[in-house]
PDB file of N, CA and C in Angstrom:
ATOM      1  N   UNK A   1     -20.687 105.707-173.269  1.00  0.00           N
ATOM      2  CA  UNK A   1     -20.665 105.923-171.849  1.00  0.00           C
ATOM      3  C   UNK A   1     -19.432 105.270-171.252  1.00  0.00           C
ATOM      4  N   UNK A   2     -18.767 105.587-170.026  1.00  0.00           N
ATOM      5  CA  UNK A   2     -18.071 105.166-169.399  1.00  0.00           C
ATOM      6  C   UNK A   2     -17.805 104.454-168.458  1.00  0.00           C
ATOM      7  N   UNK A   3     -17.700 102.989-168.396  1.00  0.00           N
ATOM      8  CA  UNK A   3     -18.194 101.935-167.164  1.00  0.00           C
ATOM      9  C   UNK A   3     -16.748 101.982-166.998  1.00  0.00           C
ATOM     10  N   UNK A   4     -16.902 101.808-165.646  1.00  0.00           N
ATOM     11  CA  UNK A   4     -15.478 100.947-164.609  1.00  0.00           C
ATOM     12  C   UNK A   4     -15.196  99.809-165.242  1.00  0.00           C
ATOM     13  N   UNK A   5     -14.019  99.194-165.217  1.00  0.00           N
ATOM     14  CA  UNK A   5     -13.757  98.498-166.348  1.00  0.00           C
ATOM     15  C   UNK A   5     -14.399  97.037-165.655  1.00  0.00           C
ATOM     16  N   UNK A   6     -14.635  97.291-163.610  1.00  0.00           N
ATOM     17  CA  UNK A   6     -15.281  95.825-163.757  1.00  0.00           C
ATOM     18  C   UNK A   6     -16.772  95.305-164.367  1.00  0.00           C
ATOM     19  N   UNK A   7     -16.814  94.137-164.784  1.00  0.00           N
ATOM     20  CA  UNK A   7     -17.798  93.999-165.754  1.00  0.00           C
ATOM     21  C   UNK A   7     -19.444  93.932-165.332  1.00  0.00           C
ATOM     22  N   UNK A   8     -18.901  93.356-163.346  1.00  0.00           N
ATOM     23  CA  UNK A   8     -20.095  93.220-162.501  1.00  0.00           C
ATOM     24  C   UNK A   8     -21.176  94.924-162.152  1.00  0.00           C
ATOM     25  N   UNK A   9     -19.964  96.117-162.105  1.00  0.00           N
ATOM     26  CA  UNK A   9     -20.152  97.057-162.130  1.00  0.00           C
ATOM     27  C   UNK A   9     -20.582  98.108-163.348  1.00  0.00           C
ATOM     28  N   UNK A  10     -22.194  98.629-163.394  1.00  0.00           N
ATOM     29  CA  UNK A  10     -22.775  98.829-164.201  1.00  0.00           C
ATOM     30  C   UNK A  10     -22.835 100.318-164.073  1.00  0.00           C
ATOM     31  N   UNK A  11     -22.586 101.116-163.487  1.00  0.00           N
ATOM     32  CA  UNK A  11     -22.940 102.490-163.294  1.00  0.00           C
ATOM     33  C   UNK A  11     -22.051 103.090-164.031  1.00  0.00           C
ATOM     34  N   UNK A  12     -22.640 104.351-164.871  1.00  0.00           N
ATOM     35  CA  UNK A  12     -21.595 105.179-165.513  1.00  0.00           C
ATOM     36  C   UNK A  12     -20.471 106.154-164.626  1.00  0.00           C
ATOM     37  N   UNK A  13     -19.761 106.088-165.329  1.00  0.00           N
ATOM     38  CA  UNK A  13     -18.390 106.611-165.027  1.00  0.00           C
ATOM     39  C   UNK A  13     -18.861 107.888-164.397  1.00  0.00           C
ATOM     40  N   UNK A  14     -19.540 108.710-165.026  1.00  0.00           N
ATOM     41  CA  UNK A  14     -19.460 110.219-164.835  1.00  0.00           C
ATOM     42  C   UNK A  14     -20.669 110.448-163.482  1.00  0.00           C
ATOM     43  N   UNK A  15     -21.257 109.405-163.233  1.00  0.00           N
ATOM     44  CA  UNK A  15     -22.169 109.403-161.888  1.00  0.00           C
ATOM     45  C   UNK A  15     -21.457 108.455-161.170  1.00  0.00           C
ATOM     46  N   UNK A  16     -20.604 107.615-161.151  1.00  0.00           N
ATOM     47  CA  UNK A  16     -19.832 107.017-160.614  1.00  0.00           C
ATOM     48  C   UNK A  16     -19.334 107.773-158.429  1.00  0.00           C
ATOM     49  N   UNK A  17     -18.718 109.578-158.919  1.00  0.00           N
ATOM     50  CA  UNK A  17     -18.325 110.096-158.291  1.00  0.00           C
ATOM     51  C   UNK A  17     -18.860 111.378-157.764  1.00  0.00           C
ATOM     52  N   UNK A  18     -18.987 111.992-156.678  1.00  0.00           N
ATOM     53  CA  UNK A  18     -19.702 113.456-156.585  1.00  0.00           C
ATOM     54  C   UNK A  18     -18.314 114.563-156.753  1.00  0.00           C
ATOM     55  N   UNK A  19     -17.315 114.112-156.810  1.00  0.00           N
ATOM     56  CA  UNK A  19     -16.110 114.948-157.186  1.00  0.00           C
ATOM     57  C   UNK A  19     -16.083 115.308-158.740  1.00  0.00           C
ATOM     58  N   UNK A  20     -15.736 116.528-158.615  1.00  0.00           N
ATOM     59  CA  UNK A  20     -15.250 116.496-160.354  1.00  0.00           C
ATOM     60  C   UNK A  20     -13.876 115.477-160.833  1.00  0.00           C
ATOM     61  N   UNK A  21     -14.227 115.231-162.162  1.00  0.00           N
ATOM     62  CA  UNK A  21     -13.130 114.610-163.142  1.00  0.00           C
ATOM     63  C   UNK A  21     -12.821 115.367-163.927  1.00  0.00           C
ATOM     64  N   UNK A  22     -11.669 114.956-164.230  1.00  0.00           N
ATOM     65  CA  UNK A  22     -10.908 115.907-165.586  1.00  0.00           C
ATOM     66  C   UNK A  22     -10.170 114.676-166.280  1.00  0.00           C
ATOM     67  N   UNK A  23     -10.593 114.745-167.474  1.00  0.00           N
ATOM     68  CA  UNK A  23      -9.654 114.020-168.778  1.00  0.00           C
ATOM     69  C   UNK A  23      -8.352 114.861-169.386  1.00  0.00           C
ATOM     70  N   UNK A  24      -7.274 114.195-168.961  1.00  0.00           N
ATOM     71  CA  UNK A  24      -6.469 115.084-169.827  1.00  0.00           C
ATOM     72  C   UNK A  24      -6.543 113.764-171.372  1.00  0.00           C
ATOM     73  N   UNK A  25      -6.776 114.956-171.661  1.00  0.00           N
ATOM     74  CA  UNK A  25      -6.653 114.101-173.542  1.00  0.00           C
ATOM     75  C   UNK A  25      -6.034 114.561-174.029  1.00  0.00           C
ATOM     76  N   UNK A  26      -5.143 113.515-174.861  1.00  0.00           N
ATOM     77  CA  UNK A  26      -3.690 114.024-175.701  1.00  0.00           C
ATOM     78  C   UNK A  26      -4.400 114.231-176.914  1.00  0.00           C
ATOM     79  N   UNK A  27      -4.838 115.268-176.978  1.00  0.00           N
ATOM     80  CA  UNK A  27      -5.322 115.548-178.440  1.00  0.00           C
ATOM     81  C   UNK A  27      -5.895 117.218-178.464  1.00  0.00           C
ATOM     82  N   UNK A  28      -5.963 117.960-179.957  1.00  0.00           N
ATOM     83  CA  UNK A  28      -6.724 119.304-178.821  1.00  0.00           C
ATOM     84  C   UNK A  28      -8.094 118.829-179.258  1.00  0.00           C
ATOM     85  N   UNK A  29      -8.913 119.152-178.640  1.00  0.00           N
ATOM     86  CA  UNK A  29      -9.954 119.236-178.871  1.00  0.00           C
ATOM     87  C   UNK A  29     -10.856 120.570-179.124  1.00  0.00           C
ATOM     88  N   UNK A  30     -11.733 120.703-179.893  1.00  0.00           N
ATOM     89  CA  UNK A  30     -12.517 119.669-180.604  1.00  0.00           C
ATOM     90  C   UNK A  30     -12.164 118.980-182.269  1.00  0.00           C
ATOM     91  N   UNK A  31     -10.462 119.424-182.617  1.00  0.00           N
ATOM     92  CA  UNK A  31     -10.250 119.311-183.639  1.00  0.00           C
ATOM     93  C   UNK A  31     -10.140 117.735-183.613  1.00  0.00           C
ATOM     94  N   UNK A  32     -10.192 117.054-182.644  1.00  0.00           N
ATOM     95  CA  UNK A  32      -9.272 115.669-182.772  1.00  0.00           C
ATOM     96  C   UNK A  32      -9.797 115.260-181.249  1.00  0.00           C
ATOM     97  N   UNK A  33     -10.886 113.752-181.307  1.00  0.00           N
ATOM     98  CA  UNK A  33     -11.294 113.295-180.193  1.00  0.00           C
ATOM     99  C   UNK A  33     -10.746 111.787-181.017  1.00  0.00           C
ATOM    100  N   UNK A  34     -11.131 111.031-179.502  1.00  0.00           N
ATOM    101  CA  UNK A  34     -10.830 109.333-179.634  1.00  0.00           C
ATOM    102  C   UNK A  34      -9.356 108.922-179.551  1.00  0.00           C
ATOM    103  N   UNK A  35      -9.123 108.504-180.203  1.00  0.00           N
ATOM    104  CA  UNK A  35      -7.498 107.662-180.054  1.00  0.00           C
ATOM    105  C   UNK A  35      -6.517 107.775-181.038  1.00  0.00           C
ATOM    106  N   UNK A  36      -5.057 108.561-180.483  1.00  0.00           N
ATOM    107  CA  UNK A  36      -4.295 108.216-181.685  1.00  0.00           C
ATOM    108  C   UNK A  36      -3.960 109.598-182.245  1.00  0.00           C
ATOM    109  N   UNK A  37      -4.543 110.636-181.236  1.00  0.00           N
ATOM    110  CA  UNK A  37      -5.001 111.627-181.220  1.00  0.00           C
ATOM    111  C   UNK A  37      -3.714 112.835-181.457  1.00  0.00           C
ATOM    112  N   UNK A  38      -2.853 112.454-181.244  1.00  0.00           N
ATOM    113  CA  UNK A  38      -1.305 112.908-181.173  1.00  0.00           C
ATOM    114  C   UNK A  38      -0.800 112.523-182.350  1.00  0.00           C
ATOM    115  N   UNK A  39      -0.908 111.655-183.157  1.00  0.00           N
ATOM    116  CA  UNK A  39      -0.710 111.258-184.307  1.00  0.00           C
ATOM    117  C   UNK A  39      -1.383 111.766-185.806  1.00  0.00           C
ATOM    118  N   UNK A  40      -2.438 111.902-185.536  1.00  0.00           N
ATOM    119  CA  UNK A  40      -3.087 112.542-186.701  1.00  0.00           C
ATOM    120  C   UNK A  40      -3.176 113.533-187.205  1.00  0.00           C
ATOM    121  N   UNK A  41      -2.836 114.763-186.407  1.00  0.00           N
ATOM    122  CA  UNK A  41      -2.517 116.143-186.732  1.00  0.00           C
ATOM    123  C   UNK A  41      -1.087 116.399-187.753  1.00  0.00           C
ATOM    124  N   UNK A  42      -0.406 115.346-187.436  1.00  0.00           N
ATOM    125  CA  UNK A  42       1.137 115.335-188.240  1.00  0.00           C
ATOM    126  C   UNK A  42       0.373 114.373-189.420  1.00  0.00           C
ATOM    127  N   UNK A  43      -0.292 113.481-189.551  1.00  0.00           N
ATOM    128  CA  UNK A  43      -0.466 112.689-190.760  1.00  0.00           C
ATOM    129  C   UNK A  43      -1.681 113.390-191.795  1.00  0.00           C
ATOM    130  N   UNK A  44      -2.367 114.258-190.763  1.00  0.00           N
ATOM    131  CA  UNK A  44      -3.006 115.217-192.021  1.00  0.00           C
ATOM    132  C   UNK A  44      -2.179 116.409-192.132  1.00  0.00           C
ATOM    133  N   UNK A  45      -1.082 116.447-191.769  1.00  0.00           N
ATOM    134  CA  UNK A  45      -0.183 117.923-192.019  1.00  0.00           C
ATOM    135  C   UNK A  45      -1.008 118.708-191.712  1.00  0.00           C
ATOM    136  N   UNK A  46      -1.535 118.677-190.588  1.00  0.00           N
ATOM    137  CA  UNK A  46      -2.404 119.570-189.068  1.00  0.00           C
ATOM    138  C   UNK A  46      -1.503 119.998-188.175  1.00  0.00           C
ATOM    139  N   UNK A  47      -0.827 120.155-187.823  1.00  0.00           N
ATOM    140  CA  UNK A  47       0.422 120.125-186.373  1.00  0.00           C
ATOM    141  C   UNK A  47       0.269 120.940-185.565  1.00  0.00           C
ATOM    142  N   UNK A  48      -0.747 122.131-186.035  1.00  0.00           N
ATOM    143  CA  UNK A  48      -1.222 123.225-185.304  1.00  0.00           C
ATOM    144  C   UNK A  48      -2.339 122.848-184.342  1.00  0.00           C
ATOM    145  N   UNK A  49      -2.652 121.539-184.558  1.00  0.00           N
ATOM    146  CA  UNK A  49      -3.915 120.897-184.206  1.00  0.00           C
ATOM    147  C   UNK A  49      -3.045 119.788-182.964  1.00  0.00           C
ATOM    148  N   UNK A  50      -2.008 119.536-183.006  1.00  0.00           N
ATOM    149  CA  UNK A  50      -1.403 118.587-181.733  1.00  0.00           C
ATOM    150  C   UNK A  50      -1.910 119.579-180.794  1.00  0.00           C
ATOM    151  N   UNK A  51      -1.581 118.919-179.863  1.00  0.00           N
ATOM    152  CA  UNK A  51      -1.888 119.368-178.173  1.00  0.00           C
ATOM    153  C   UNK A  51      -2.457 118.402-177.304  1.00  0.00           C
ATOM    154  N   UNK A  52      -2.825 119.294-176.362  1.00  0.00           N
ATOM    155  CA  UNK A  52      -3.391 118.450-174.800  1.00  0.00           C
ATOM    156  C   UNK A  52      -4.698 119.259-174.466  1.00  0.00           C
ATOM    157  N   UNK A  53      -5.809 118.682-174.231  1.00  0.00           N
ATOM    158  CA  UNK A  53      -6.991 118.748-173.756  1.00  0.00           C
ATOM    159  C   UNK A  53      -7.394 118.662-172.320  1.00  0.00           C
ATOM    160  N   UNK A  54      -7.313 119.239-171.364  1.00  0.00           N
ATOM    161  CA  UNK A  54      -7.995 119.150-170.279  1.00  0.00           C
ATOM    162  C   UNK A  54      -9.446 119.570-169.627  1.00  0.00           C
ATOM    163  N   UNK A  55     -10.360 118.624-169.599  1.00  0.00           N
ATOM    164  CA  UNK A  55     -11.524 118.822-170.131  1.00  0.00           C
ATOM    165  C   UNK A  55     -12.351 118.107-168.742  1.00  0.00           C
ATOM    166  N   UNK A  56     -13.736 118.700-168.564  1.00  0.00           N
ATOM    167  CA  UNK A  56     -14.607 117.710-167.759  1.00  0.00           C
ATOM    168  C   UNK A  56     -14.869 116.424-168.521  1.00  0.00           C
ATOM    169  N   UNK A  57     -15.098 115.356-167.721  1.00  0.00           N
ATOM    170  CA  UNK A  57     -15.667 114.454-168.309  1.00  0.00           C
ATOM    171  C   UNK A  57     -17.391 114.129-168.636  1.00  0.00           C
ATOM    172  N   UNK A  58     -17.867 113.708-169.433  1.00  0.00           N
ATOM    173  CA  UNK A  58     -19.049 113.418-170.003  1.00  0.00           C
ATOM    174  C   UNK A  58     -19.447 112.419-170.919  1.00  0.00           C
ATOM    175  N   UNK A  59     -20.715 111.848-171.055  1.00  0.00           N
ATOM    176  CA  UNK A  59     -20.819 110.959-171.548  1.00  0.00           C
ATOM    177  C   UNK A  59     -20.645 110.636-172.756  1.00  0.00           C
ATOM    178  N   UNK A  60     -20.294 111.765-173.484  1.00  0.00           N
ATOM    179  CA  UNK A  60     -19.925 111.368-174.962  1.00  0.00           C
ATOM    180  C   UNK A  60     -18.095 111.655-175.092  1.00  0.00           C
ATOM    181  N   UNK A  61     -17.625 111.265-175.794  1.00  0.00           N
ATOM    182  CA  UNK A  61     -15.855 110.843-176.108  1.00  0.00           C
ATOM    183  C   UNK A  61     -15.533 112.340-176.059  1.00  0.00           C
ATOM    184  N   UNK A  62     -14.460 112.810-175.183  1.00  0.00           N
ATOM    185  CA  UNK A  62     -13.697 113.978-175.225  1.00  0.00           C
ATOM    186  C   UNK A  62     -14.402 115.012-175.768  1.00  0.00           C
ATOM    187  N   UNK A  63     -15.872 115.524-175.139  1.00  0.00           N
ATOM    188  CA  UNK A  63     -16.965 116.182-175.383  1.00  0.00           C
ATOM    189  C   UNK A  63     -17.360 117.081-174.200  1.00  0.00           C
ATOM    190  N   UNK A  64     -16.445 116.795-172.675  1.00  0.00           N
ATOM    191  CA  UNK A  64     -16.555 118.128-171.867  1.00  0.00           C
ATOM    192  C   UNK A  64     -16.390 119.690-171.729  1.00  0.00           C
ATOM    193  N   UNK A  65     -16.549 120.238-171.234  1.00  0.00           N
ATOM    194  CA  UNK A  65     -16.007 121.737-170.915  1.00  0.00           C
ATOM    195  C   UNK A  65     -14.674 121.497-170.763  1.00  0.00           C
ATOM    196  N   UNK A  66     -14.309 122.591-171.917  1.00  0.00           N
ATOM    197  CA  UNK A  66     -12.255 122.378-171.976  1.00  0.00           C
ATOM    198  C   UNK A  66     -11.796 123.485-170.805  1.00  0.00           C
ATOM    199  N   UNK A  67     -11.158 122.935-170.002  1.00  0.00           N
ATOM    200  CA  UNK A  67     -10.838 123.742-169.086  1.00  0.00           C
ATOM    201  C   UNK A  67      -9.242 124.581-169.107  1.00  0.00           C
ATOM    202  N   UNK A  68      -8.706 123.958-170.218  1.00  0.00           N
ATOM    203  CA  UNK A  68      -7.056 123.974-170.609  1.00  0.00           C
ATOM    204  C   UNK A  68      -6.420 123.364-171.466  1.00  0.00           C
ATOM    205  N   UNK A  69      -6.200 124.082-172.044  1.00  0.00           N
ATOM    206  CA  UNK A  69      -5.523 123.231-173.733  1.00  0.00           C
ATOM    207  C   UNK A  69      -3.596 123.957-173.484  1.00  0.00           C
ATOM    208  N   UNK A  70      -3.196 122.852-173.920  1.00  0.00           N
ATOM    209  CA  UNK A  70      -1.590 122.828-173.998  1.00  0.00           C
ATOM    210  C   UNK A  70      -1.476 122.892-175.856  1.00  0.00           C
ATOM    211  N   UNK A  71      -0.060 123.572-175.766  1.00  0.00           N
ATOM    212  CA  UNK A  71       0.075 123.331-177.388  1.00  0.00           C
ATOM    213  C   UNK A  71       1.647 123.379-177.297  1.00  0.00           C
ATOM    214  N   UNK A  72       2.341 122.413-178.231  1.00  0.00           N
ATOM    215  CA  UNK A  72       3.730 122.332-177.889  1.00  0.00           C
ATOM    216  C   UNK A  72       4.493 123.375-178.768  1.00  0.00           C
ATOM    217  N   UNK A  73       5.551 123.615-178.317  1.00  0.00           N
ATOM    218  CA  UNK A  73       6.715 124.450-178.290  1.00  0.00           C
ATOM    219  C   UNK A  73       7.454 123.738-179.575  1.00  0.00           C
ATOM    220  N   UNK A  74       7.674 123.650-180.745  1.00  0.00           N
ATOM    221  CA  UNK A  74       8.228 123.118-181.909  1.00  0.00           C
ATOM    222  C   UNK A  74       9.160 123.640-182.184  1.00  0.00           C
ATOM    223  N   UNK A  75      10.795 122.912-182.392  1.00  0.00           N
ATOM    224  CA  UNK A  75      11.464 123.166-182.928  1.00  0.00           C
ATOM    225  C   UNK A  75      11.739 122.374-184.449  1.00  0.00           C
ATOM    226  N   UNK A  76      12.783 122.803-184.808  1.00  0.00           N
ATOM    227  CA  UNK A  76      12.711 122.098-186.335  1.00  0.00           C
ATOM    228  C   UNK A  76      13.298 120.757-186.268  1.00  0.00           C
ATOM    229  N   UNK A  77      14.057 120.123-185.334  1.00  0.00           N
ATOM    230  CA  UNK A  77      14.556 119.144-185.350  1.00  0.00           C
ATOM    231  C   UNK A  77      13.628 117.962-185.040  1.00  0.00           C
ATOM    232  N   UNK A  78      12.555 118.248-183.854  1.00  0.00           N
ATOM    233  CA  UNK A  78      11.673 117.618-183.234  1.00  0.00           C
ATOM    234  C   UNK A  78      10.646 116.543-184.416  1.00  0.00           C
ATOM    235  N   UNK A  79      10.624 115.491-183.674  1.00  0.00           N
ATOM    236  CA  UNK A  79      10.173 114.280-184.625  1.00  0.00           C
ATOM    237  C   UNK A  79       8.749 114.103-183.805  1.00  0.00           C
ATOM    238  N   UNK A  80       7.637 113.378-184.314  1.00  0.00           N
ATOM    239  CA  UNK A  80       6.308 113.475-183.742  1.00  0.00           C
ATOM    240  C   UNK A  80       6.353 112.949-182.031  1.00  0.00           C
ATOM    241  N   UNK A  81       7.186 111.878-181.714  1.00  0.00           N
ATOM    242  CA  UNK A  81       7.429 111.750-180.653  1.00  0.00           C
ATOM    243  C   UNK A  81       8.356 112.439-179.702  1.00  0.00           C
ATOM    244  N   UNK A  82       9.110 113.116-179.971  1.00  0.00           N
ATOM    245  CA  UNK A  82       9.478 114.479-179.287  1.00  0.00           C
ATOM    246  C   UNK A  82       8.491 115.081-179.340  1.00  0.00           C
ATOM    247  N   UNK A  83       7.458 115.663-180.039  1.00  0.00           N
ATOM    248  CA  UNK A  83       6.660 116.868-179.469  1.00  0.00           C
ATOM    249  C   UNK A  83       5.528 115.869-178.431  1.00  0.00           C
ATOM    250  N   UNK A  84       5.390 114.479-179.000  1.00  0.00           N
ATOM    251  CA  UNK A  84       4.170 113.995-178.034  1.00  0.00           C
ATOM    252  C   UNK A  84       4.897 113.933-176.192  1.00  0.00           C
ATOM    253  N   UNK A  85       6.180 113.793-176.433  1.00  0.00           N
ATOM    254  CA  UNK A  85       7.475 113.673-175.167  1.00  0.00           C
ATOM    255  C   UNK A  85       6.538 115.141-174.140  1.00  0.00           C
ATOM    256  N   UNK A  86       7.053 116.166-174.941  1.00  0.00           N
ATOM    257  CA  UNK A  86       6.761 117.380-174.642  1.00  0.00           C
ATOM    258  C   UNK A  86       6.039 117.851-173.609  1.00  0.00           C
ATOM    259  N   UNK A  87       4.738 117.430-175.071  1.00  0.00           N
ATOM    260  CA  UNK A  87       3.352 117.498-174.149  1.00  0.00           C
ATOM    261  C   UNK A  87       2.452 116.816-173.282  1.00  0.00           C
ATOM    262  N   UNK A  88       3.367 115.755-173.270  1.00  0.00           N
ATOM    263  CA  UNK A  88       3.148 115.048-172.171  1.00  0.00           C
ATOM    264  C   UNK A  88       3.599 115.590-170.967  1.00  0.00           C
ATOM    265  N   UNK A  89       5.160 115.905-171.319  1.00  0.00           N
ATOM    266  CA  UNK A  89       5.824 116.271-169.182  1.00  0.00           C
ATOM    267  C   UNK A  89       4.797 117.402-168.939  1.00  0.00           C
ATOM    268  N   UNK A  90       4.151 118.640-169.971  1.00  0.00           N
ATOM    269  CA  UNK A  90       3.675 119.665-169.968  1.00  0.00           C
ATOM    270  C   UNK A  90       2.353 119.710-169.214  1.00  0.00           C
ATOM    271  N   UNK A  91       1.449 118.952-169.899  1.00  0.00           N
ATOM    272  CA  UNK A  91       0.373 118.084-169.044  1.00  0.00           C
ATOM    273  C   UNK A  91       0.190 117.637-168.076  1.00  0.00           C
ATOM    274  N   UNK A  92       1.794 117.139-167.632  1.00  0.00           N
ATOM    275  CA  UNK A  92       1.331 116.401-166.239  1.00  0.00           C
ATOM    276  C   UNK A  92       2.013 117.646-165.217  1.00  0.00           C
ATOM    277  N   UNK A  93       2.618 118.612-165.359  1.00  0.00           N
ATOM    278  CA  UNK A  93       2.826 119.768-164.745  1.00  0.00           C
ATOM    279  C   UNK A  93       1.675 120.611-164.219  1.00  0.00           C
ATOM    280  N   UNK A  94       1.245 120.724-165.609  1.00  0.00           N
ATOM    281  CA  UNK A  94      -0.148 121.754-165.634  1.00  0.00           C
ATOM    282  C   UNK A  94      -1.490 121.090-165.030  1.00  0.00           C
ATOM    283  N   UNK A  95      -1.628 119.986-164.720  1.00  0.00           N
ATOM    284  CA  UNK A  95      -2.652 119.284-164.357  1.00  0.00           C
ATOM    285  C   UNK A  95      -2.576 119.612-162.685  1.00  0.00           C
ATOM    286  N   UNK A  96      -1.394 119.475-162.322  1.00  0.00           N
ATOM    287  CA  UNK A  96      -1.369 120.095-160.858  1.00  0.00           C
ATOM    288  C   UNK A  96      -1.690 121.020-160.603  1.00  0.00           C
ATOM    289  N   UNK A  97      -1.377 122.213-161.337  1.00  0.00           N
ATOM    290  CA  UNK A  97      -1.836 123.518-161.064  1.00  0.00           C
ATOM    291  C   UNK A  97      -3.444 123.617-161.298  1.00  0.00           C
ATOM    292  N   UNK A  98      -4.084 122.740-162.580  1.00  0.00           N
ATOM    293  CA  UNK A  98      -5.154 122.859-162.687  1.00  0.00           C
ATOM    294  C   UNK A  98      -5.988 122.553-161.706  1.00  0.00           C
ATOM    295  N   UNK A  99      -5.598 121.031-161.057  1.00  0.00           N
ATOM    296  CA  UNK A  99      -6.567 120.720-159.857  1.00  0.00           C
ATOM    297  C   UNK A  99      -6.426 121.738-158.577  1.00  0.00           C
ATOM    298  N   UNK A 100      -5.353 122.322-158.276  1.00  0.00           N
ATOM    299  CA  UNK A 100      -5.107 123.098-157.109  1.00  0.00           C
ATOM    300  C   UNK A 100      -6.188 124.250-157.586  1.00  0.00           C
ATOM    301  N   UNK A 101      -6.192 124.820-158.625  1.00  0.00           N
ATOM    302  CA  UNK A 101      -7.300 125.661-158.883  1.00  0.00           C
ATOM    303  C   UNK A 101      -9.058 125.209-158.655  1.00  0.00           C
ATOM    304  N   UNK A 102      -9.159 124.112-158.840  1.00  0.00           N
ATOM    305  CA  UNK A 102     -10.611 124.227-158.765  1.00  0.00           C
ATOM    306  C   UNK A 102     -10.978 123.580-157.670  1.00  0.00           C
TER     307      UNK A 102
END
Protein backbone atom coordinates (compact mmCIF):
# COMPACT_ATOMS: atom_id res chain seq x y z
CA UNK A 1 0.00 0.00 0.00
CA UNK A 2 0.91 3.51 -0.36
CA UNK A 3 1.30 5.89 2.74
CA UNK A 4 2.36 9.60 2.53
CA UNK A 5 5.68 9.42 3.48
CA UNK A 6 4.63 11.29 6.88
CA UNK A 7 4.84 8.65 9.45
CA UNK A 8 1.96 10.37 11.74
CA UNK A 9 -0.20 9.99 8.57
CA UNK A 10 -1.84 6.61 8.14
CA UNK A 11 -4.27 6.67 5.25
CA UNK A 12 -3.54 5.01 1.97
CA UNK A 13 -2.30 6.80 -0.82
CA UNK A 14 -4.96 5.80 -3.30
CA UNK A 15 -7.94 7.06 -0.81
CA UNK A 16 -5.78 9.73 0.18
CA UNK A 17 -7.49 11.93 -2.89
CA UNK A 18 -11.02 12.10 -4.79
CA UNK A 19 -8.97 13.15 -7.98
CA UNK A 20 -7.52 10.65 -10.17
CA UNK A 21 -3.66 9.69 -10.04
CA UNK A 22 -1.52 8.52 -12.62
CA UNK A 23 1.95 6.78 -12.10
CA UNK A 24 4.16 7.33 -14.78
CA UNK A 25 6.45 4.26 -14.36
CA UNK A 26 9.66 3.95 -16.12
CA UNK A 27 9.18 0.55 -16.94
CA UNK A 28 6.51 -1.13 -19.45
CA UNK A 29 4.33 -2.79 -17.74
CA UNK A 30 3.24 -5.63 -17.02
CA UNK A 31 6.55 -6.98 -18.30
CA UNK A 32 8.62 -5.13 -15.60
CA UNK A 33 7.08 -3.57 -12.20
CA UNK A 34 9.11 -2.18 -9.01
CA UNK A 35 12.48 -0.56 -9.37
CA UNK A 36 15.26 -0.42 -11.71
CA UNK A 37 12.81 -0.96 -14.17
CA UNK A 38 14.70 0.73 -17.15
CA UNK A 39 17.56 -1.34 -16.48
CA UNK A 40 16.51 -4.78 -16.67
CA UNK A 41 15.10 -5.14 -20.02
CA UNK A 42 18.82 -4.42 -21.42
CA UNK A 43 20.34 -6.91 -18.70
CA UNK A 44 17.96 -9.70 -19.71
CA UNK A 45 18.55 -8.73 -23.45
CA UNK A 46 14.66 -7.64 -23.30
CA UNK A 47 14.94 -4.03 -24.85
CA UNK A 48 11.69 -4.49 -26.49
CA UNK A 49 10.43 -4.53 -22.98
CA UNK A 50 12.06 -0.77 -21.98
CA UNK A 51 9.49 1.86 -21.91
CA UNK A 52 7.17 4.11 -19.89
CA UNK A 53 3.99 3.12 -18.15
CA UNK A 54 1.29 5.48 -17.50
CA UNK A 55 -1.06 3.87 -15.39
CA UNK A 56 -3.86 4.50 -12.54
CA UNK A 57 -2.67 4.06 -9.31
CA UNK A 58 -3.61 1.09 -6.92
CA UNK A 59 -2.80 -0.69 -4.14
CA UNK A 60 -0.62 -3.19 -5.42
CA UNK A 61 3.05 -2.01 -7.22
CA UNK A 62 2.51 -0.71 -10.87
CA UNK A 63 -0.78 -2.87 -11.07
CA UNK A 64 -3.30 -0.03 -12.45
CA UNK A 65 -5.23 0.44 -15.66
CA UNK A 66 -2.41 1.33 -18.27
CA UNK A 67 -3.61 4.26 -19.76
CA UNK A 68 -0.32 4.85 -22.11
CA UNK A 69 2.73 3.11 -22.70
CA UNK A 70 5.79 4.95 -24.42
CA UNK A 71 8.44 2.84 -26.16
CA UNK A 72 11.74 4.44 -27.27
CA UNK A 73 12.94 5.25 -30.65
CA UNK A 74 16.53 3.18 -30.79
CA UNK A 75 19.27 3.95 -32.64
CA UNK A 76 22.43 1.89 -32.84
CA UNK A 77 24.69 4.16 -31.16
CA UNK A 78 22.37 4.75 -28.09
CA UNK A 79 23.73 3.39 -24.68
CA UNK A 80 21.01 2.31 -21.89
CA UNK A 81 21.06 5.79 -20.59
CA UNK A 82 20.39 7.51 -23.77
CA UNK A 83 17.33 5.52 -24.36
CA UNK A 84 16.32 5.97 -20.45
CA UNK A 85 17.28 10.12 -21.49
CA UNK A 86 14.65 9.56 -24.19
CA UNK A 87 11.98 8.23 -22.47
CA UNK A 88 12.05 10.22 -20.02
CA UNK A 89 11.74 13.89 -22.02
CA UNK A 90 8.95 11.56 -23.90
CA UNK A 91 6.98 10.94 -20.73
CA UNK A 92 7.04 14.08 -19.42
CA UNK A 93 5.61 15.53 -22.83
CA UNK A 94 3.01 12.93 -23.11
CA UNK A 95 1.86 13.16 -19.55
CA UNK A 96 0.53 16.63 -20.42
CA UNK A 97 -1.41 15.63 -23.11
CA UNK A 98 -2.53 12.70 -21.07
CA UNK A 99 -3.90 14.74 -18.14
CA UNK A 100 -5.51 17.39 -20.53
CA UNK A 101 -7.40 14.34 -21.81
CA UNK A 102 -9.03 13.01 -18.88
Amino acid sequence: MYYFWNKNYKKPFTKSSSKKIINIHLGLSPEYKGSATLLWPFYFLEPQYAGVTNHKITNKTDSGDILHQILPKFSKSDSIHEVSCKLIKKACKDIVKLVKLS
